[in-house]
Protein backbone atom coordinates (compact mmCIF):
# COMPACT_ATOMS: atom_id res chain seq x y z
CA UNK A 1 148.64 103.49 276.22
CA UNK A 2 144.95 104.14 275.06
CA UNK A 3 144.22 106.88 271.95
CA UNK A 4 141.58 107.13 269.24
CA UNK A 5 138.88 108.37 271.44
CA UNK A 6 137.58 111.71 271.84
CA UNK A 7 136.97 113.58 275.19
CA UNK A 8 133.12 113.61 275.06
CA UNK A 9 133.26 110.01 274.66
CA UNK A 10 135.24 109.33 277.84
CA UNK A 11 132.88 110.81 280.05
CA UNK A 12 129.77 109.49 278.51
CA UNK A 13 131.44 106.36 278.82
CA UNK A 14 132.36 107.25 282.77
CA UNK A 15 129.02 108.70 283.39
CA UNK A 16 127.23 106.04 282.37
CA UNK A 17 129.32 103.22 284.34
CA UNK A 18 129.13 105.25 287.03
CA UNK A 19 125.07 105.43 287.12
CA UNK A 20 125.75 101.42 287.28
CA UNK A 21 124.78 100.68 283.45
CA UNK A 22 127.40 98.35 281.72
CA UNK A 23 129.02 100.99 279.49
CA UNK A 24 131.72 99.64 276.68
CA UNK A 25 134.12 101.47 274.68
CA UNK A 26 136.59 100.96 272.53
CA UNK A 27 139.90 102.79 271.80
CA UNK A 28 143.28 102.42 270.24
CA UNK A 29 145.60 100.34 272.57
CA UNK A 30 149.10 99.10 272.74
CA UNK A 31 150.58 96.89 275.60
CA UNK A 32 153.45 94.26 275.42
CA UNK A 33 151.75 91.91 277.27
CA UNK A 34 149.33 92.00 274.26
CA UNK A 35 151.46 91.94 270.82
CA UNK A 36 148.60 91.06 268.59
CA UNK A 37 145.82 93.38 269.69
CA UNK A 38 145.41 96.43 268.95
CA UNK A 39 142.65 97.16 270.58
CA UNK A 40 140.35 96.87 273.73
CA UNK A 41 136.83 97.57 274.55
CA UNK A 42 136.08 98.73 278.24
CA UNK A 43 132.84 97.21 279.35
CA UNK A 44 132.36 98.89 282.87
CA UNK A 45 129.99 99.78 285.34
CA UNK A 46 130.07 100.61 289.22
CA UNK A 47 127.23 97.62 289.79
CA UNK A 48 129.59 95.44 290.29
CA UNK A 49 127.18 92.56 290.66
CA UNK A 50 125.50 94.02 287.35
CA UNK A 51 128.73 93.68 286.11
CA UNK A 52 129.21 90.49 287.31
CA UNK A 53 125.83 89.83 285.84
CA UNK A 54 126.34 90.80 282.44
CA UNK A 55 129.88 88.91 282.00
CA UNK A 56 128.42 85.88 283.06
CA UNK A 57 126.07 86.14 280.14
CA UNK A 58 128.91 85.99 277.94
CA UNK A 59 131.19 83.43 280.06
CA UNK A 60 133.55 85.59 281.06
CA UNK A 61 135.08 84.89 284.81
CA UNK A 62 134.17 86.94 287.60
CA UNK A 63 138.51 87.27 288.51
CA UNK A 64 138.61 88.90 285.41
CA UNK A 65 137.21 91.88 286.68
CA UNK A 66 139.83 94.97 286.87
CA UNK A 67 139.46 96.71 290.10
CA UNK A 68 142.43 98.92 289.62
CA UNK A 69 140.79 102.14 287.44
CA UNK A 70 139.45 104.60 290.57
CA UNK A 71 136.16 103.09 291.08
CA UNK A 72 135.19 102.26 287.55
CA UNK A 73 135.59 98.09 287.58
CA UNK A 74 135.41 96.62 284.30
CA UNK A 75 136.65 93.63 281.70
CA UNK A 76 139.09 94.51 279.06
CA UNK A 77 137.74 92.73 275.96
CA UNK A 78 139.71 91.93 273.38
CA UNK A 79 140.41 89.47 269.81
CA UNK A 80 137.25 87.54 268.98
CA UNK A 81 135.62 88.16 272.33
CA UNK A 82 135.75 91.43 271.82
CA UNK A 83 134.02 91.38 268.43
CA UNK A 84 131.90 88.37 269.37
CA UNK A 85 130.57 90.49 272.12
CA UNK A 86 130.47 94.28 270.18
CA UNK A 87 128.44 92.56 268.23
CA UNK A 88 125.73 90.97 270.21
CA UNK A 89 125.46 94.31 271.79
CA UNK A 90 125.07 96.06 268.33
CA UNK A 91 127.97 97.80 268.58
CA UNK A 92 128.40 98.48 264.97
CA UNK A 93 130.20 101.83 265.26
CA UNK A 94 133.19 101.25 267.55
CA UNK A 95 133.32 97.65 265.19
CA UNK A 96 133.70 99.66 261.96
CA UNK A 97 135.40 102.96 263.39
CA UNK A 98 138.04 100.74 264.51
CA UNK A 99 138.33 97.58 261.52
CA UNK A 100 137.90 94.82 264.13
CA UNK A 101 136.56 92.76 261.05
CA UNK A 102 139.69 93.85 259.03
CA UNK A 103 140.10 96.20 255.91
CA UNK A 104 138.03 94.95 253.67
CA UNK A 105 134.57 95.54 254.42
């Protein structure tokens, strides 16, 4: 189940993956497969090879790609990837908007 993101945000989000930019974004998330996260950052884009592309820059496995979201392939990032990799791509709002470096900042 995904919540915390607004409707505008989704389709920029879409619209850009679909144009075959890597588009990310991060929302609420809870899945019992995944106890300890509570949240996951979408980094998509319908280039597929682009995709491909850009995970390899941050040593992520091509079979890690999920096909399964109607055209719209993309990693699910999350823990200190997810961070690691929000911030390299200067991500600072979805970062603080969602406390992926905890409370206290």
């Amino acid at each position: 189940m995904a919540f915390g993101v607004k409707r505008d945000e989704l389709m920029a989000f879409k619209k850009k993956a679909e144009r075959g930019e890597i588009a990310l974004l991060t929302h609420y998330w809870i899945d019992e497969r995944f106890p300890n996260s509570k949240t996951v950052t979408k980094a998509a884009s319908a280039d597929v090879e682009a995709l491909k592309k850009w995970g390899r820059s941050y040593h992520l496995p091509e079979n890690y790609i999920d096909y399964g979201h109607k055209n719209l392939p993309h990693y699910d990032l999350f823990g200190d990837i997810q961070l690691e990799i929000l911030e390299k791509e200067g991500k600072w709002d979805q970062i603080e908007r969602f406390h992926l470096k905890g409370d206290k900042e």
